[in-house]
Protein backbone atom coordinates (compact mmCIF):
# COMPACT_ATOMS: atom_id res chain seq x y z
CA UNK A 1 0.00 0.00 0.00
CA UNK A 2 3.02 2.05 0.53
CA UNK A 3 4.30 1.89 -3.00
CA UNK A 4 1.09 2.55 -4.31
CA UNK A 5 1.00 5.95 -1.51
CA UNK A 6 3.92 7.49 -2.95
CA UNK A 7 2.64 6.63 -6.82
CA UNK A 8 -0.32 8.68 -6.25
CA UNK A 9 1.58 11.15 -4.62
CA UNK A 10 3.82 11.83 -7.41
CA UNK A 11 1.29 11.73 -9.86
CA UNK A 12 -0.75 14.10 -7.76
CA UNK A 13 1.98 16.71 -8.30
CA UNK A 14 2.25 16.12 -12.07
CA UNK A 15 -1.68 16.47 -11.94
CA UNK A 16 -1.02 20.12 -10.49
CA UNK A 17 1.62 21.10 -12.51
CA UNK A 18 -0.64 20.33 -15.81
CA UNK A 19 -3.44 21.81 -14.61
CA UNK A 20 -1.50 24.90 -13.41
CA UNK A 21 0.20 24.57 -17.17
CA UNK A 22 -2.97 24.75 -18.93
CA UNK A 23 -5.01 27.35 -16.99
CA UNK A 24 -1.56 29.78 -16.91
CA UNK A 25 -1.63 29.18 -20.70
CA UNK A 26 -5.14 29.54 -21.54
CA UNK A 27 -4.94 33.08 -19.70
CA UNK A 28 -2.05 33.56 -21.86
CA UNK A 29 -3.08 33.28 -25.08
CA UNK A 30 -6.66 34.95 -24.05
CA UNK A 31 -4.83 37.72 -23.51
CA UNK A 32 -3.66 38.19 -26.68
CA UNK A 33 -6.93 37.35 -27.98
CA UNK A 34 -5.90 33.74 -29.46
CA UNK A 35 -9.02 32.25 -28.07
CA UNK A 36 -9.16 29.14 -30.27
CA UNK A 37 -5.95 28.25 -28.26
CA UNK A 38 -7.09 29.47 -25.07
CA UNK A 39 -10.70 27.09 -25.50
CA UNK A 40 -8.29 24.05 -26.38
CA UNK A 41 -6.14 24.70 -23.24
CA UNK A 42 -9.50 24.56 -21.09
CA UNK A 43 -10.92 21.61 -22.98
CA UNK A 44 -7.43 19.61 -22.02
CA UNK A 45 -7.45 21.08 -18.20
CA UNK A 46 -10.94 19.72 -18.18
CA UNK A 47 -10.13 16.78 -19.67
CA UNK A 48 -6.96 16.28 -16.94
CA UNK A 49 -9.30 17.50 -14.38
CA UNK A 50 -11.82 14.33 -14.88
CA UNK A 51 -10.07 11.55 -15.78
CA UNK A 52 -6.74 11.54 -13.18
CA UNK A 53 -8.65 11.35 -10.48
CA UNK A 54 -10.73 8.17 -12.03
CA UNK A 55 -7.48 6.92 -13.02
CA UNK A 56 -6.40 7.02 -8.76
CA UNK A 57 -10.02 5.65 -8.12
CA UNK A 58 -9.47 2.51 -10.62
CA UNK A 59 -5.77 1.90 -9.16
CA UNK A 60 -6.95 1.41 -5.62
CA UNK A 61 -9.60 -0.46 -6.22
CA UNK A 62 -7.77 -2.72 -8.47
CA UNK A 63 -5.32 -3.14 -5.84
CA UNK A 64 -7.85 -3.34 -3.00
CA UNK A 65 -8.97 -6.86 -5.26
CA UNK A 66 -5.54 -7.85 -5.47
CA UNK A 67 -5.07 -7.73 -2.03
CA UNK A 68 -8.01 -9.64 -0.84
């Protein structure tokens, strides 16, 4: 369970750092009016906002199984 701990941990912080990637972008190119861009860049933090956490949800609960 450990292991598992600090892989969700690490993947936590790469799930920030896109998120604060994508947002800091989109206000980016919004500012300089390139809103195409600036929609994409919320579609993908969106995106990255719903499915990492399902990804966490599926891991423990396929290791929950495995552990019995």
């Amino acid at each position: 369970m450990e292991k598992l701990k600090e892989k969700i941990n690490v993947e936590f912080w790469d799930f920030v750092a896109l998120l604060a990637l994508f947002f800091t972008s989109m206000v980016i190119f919004a500012f300089f009016k390139l809103v195409p861009l600036a929609f994409i860049c919320l579609a993908l933090a969106f995106f990255t906002a719903l499915f990492y956490p399902l990804k966490w949800i599926v891991q423990i609960i396929i290791f929950k199984i495995k552990k019995g």
